[in-house]
PDB file of N, CA and C in Angstrom:
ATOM      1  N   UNK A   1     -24.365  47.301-158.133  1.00  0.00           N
ATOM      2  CA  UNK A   1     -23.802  48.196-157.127  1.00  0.00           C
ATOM      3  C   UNK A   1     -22.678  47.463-156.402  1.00  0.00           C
ATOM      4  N   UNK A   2     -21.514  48.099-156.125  1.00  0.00           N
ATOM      5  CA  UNK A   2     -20.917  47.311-155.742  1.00  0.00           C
ATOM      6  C   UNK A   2     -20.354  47.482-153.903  1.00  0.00           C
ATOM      7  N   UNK A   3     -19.726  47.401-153.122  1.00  0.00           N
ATOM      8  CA  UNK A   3     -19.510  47.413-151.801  1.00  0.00           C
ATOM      9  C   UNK A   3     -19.100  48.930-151.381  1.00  0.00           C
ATOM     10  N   UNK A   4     -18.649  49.759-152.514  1.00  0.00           N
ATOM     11  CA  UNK A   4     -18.007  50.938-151.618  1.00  0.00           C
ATOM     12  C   UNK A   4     -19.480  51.518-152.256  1.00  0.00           C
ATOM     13  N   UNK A   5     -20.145  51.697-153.293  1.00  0.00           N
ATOM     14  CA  UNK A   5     -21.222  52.324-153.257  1.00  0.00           C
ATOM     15  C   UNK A   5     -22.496  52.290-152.441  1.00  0.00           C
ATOM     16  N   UNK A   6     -22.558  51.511-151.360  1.00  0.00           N
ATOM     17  CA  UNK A   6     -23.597  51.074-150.596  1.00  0.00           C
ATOM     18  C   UNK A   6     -23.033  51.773-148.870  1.00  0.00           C
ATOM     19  N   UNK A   7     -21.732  51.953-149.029  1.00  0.00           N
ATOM     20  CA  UNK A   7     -21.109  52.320-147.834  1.00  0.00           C
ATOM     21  C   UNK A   7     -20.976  53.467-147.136  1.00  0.00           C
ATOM     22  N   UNK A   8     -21.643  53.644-146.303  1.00  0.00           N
ATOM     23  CA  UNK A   8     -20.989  55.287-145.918  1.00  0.00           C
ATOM     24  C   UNK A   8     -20.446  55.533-144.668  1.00  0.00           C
ATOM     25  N   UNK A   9     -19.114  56.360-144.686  1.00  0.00           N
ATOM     26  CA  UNK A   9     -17.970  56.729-144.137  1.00  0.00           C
ATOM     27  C   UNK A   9     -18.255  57.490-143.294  1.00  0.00           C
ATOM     28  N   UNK A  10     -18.248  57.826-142.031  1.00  0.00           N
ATOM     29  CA  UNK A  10     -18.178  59.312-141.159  1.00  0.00           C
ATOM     30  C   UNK A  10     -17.026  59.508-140.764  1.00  0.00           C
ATOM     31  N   UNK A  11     -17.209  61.308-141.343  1.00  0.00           N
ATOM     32  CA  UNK A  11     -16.064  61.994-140.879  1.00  0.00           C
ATOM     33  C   UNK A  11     -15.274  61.599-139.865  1.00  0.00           C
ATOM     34  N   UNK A  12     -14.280  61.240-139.589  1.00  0.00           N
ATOM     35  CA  UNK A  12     -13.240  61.271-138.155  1.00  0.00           C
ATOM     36  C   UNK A  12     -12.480  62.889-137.452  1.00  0.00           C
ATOM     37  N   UNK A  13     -12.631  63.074-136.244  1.00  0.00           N
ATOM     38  CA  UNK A  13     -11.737  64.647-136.001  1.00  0.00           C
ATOM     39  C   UNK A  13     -12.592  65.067-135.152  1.00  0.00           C
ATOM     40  N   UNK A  14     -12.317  66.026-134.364  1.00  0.00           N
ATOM     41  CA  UNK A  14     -12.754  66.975-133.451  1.00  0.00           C
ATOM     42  C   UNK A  14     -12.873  68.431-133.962  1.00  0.00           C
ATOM     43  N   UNK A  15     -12.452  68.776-135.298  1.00  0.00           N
ATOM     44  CA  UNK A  15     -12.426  70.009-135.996  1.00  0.00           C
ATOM     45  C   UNK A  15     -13.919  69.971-136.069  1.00  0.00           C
ATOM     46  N   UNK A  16     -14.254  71.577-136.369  1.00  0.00           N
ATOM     47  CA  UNK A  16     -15.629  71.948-136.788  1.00  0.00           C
ATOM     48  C   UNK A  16     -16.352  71.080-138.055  1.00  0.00           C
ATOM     49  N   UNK A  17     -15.223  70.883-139.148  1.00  0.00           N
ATOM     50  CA  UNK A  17     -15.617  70.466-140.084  1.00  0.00           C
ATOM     51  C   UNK A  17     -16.205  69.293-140.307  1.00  0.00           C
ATOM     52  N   UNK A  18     -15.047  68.555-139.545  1.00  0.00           N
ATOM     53  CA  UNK A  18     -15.871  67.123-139.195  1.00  0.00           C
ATOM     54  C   UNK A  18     -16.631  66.656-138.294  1.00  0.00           C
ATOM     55  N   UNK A  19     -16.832  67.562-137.412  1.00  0.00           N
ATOM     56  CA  UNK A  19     -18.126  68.130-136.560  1.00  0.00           C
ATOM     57  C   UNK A  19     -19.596  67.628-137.512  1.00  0.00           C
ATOM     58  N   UNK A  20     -19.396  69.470-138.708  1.00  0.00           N
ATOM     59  CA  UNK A  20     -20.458  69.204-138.957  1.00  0.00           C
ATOM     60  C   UNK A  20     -20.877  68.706-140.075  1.00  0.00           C
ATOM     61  N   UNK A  21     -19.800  67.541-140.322  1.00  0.00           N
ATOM     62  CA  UNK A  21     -20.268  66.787-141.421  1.00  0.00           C
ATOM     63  C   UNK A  21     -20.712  65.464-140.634  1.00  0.00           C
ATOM     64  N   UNK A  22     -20.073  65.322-139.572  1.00  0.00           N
ATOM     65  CA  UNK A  22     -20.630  64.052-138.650  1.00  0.00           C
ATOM     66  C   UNK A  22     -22.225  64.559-138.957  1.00  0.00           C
ATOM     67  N   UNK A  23     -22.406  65.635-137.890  1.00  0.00           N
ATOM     68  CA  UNK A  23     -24.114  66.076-138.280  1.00  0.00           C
ATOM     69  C   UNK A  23     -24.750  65.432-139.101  1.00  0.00           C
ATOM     70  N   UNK A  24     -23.973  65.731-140.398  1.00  0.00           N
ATOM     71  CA  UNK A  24     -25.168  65.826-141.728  1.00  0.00           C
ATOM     72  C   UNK A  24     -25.143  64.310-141.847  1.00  0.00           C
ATOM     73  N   UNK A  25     -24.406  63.300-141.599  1.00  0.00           N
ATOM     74  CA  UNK A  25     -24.709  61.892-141.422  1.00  0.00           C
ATOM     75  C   UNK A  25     -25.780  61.414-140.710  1.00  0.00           C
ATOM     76  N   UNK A  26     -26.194  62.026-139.959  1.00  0.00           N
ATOM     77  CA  UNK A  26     -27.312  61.690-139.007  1.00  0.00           C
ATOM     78  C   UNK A  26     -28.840  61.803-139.692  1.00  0.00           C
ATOM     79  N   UNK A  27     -29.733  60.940-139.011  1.00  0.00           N
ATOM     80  CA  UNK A  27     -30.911  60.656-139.613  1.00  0.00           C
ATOM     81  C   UNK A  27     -31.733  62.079-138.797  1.00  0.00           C
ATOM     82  N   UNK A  28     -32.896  62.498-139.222  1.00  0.00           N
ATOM     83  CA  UNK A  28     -33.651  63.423-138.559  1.00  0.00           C
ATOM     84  C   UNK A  28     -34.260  62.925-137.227  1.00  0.00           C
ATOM     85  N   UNK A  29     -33.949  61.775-137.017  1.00  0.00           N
ATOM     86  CA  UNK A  29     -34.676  61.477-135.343  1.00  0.00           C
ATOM     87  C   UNK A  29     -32.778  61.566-134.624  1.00  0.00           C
ATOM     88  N   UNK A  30     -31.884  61.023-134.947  1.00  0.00           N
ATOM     89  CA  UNK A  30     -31.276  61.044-134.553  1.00  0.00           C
ATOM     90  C   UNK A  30     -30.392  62.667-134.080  1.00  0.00           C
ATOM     91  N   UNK A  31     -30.783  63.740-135.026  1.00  0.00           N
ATOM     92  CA  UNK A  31     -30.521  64.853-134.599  1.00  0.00           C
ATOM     93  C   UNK A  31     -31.624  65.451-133.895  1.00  0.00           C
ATOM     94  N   UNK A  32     -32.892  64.834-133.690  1.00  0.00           N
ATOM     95  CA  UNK A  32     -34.013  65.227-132.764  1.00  0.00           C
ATOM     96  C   UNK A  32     -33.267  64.914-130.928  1.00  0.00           C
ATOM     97  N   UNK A  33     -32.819  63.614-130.983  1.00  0.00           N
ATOM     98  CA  UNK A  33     -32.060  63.481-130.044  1.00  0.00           C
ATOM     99  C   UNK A  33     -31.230  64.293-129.237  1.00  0.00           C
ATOM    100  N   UNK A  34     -29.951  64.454-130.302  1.00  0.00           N
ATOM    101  CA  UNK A  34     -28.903  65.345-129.977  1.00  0.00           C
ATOM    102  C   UNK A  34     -29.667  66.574-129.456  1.00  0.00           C
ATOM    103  N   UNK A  35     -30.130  67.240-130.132  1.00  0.00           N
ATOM    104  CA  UNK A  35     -30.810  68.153-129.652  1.00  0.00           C
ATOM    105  C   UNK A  35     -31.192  68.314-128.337  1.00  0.00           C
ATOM    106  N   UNK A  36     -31.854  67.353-128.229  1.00  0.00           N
ATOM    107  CA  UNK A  36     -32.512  67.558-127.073  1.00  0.00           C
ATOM    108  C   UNK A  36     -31.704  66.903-126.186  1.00  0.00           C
ATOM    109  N   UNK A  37     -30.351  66.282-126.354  1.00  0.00           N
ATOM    110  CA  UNK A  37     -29.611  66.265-124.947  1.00  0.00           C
ATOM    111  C   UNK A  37     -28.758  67.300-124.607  1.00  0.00           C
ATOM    112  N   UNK A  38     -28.496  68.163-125.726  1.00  0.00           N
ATOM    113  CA  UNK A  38     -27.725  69.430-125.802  1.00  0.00           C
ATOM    114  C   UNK A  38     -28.454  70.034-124.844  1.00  0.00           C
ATOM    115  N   UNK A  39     -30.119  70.605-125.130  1.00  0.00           N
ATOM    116  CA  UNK A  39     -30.746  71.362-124.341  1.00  0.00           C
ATOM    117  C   UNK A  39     -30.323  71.345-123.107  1.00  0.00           C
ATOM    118  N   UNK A  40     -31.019  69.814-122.918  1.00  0.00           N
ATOM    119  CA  UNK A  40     -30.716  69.369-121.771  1.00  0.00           C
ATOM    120  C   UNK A  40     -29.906  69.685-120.911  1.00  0.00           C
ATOM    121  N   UNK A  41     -28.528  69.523-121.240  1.00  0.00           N
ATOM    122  CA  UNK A  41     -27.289  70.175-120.443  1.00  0.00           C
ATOM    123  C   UNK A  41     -27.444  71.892-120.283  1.00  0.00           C
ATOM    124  N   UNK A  42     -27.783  72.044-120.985  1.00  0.00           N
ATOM    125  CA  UNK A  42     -27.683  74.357-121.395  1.00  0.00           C
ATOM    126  C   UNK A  42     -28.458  74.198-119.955  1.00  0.00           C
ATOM    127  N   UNK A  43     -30.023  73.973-119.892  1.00  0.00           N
ATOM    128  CA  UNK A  43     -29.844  74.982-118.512  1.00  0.00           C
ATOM    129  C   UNK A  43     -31.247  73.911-118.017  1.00  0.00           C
ATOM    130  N   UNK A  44     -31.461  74.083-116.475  1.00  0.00           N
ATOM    131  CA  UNK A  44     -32.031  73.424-115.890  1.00  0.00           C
ATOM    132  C   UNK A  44     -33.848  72.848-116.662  1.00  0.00           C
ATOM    133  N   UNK A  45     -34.213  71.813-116.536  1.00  0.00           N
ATOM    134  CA  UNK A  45     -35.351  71.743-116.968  1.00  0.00           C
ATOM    135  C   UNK A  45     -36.372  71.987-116.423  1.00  0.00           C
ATOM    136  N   UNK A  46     -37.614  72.452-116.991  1.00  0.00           N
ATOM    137  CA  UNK A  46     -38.818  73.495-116.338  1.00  0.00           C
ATOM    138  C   UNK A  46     -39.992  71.871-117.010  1.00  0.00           C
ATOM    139  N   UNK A  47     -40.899  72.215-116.899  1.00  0.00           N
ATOM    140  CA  UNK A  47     -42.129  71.251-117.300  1.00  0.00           C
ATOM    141  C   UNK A  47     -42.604  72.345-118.843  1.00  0.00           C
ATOM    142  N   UNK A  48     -42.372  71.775-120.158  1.00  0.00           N
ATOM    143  CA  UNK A  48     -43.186  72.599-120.793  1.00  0.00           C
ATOM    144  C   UNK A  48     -44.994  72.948-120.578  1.00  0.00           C
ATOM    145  N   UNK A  49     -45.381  73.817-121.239  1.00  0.00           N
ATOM    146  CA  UNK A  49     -46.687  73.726-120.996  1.00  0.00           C
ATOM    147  C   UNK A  49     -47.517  72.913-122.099  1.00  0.00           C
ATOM    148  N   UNK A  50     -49.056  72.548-121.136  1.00  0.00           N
ATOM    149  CA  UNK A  50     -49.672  71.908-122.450  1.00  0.00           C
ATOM    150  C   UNK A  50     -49.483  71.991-123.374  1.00  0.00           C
ATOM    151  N   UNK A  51     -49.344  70.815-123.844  1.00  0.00           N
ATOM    152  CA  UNK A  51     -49.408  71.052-125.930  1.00  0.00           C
ATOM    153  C   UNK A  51     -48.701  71.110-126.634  1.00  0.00           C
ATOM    154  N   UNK A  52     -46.872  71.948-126.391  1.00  0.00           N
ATOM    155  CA  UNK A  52     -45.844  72.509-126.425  1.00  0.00           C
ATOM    156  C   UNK A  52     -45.221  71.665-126.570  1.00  0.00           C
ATOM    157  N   UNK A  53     -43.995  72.078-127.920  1.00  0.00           N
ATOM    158  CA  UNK A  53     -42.921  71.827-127.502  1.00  0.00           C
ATOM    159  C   UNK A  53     -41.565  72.439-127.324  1.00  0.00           C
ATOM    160  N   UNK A  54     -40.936  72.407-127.443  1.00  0.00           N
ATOM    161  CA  UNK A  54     -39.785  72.922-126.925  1.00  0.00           C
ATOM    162  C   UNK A  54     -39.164  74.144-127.821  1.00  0.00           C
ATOM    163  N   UNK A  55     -39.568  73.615-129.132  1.00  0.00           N
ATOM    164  CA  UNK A  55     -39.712  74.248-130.152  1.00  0.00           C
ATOM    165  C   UNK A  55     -40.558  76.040-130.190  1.00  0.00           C
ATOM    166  N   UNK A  56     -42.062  75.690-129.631  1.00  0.00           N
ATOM    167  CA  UNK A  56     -42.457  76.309-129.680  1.00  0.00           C
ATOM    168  C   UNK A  56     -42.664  77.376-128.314  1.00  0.00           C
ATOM    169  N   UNK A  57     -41.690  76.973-127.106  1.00  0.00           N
ATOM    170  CA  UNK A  57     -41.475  77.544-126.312  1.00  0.00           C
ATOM    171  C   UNK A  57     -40.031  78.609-126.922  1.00  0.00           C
ATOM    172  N   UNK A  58     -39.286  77.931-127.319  1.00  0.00           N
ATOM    173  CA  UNK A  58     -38.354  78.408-127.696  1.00  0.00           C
ATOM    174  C   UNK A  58     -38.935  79.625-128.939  1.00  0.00           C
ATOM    175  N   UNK A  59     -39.498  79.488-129.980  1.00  0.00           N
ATOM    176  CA  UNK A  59     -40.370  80.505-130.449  1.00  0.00           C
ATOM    177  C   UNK A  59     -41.033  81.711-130.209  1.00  0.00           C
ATOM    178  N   UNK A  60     -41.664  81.729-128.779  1.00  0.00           N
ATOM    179  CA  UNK A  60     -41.811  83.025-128.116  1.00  0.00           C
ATOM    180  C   UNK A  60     -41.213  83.613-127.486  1.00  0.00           C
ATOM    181  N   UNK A  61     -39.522  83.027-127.175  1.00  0.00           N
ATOM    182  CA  UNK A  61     -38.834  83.974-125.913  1.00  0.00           C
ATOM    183  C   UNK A  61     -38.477  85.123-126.822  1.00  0.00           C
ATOM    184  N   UNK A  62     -39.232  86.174-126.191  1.00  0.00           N
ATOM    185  CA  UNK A  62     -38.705  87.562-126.394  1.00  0.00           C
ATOM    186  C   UNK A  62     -40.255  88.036-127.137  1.00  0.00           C
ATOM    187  N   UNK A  63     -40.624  87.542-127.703  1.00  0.00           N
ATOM    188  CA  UNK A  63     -41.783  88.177-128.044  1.00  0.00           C
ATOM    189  C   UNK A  63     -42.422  89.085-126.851  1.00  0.00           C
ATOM    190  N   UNK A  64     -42.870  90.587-127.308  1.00  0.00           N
ATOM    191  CA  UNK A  64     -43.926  91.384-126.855  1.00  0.00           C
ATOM    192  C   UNK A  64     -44.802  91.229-127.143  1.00  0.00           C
ATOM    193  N   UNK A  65     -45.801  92.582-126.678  1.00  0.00           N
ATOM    194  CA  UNK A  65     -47.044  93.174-127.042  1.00  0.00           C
ATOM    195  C   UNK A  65     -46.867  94.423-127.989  1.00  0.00           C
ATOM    196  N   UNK A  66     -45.859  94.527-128.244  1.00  0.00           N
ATOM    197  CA  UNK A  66     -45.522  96.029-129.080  1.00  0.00           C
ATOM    198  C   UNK A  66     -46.498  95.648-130.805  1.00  0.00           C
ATOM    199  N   UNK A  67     -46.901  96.721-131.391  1.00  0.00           N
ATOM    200  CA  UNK A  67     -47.213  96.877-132.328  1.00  0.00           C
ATOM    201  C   UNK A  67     -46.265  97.333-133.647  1.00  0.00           C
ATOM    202  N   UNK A  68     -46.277  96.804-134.994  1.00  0.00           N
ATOM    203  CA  UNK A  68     -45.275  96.934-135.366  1.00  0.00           C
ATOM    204  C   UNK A  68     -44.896  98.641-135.565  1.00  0.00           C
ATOM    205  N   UNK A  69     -45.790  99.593-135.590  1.00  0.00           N
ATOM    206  CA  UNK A  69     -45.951 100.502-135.420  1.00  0.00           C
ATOM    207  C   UNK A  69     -44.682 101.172-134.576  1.00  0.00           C
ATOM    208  N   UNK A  70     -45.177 100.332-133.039  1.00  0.00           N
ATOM    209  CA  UNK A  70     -43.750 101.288-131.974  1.00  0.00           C
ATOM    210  C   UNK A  70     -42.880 100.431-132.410  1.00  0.00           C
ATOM    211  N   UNK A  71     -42.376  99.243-133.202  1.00  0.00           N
ATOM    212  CA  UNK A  71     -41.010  98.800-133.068  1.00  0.00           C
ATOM    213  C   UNK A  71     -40.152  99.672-134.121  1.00  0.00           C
ATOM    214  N   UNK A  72     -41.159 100.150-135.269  1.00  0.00           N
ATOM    215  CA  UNK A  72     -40.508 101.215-136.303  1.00  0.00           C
ATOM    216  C   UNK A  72     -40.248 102.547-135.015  1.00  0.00           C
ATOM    217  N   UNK A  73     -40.956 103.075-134.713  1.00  0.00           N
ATOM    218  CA  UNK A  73     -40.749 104.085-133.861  1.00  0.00           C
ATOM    219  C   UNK A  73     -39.450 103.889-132.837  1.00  0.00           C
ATOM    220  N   UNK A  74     -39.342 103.083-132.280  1.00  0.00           N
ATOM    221  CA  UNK A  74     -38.490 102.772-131.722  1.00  0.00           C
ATOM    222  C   UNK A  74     -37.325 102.224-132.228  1.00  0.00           C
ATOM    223  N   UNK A  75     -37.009 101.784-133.616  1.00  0.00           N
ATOM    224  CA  UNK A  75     -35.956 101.850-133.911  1.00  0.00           C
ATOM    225  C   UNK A  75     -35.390 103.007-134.751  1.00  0.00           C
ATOM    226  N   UNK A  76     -36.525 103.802-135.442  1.00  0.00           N
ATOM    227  CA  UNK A  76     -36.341 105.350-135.556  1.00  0.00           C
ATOM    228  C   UNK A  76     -35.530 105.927-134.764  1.00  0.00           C
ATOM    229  N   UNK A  77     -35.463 106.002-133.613  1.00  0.00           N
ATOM    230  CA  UNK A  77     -35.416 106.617-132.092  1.00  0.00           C
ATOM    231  C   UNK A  77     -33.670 106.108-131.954  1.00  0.00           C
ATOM    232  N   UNK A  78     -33.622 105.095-132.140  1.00  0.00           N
ATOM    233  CA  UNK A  78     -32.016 104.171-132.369  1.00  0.00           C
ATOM    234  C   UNK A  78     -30.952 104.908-132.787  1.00  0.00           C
ATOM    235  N   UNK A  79     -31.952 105.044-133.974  1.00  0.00           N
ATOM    236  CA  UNK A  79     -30.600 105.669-135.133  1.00  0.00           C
ATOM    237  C   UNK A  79     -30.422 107.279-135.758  1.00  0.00           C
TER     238      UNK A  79
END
């Protein structure tokens, strides 16, 4: 193997592209990070609840009690 095959380059630029190829350079803890300093900034922090994570808070916003029943009915009603 020789020196450029062992090497890897990140994108340079502020374009999307090299945005999100910077991304895809990143290890999965290291975009666990980002993540969560992104959050961070979006909007004030609350205490999750037991057990939780952020993930799975983020998972229920918007969920009801509706049955799938009224959501057909109700998008019947839509259109």
């Amino acid at each position: 193997m020789n020196n450029l095959e062992s090497t890897t380059v990140e994108p340079v630029g502020n374009d999307a592209q090299a945005c999100a190829s910077r991304w895809a350079y990143r290890t999965p803890e290291q975009k666990r990070i980002d993540a969560e300093k992104a959050l961070s900034r979006a909007w004030p922090a609350r205490p999750l609840p037991e057990g939780k994570t952020w993930q799975d808070v983020l998972r229920e916003v918007g969920r009801g009690d509706e049955t799938d029943e009224q959501v057909t009915e109700d998008l019947r009603k839509l259109s």
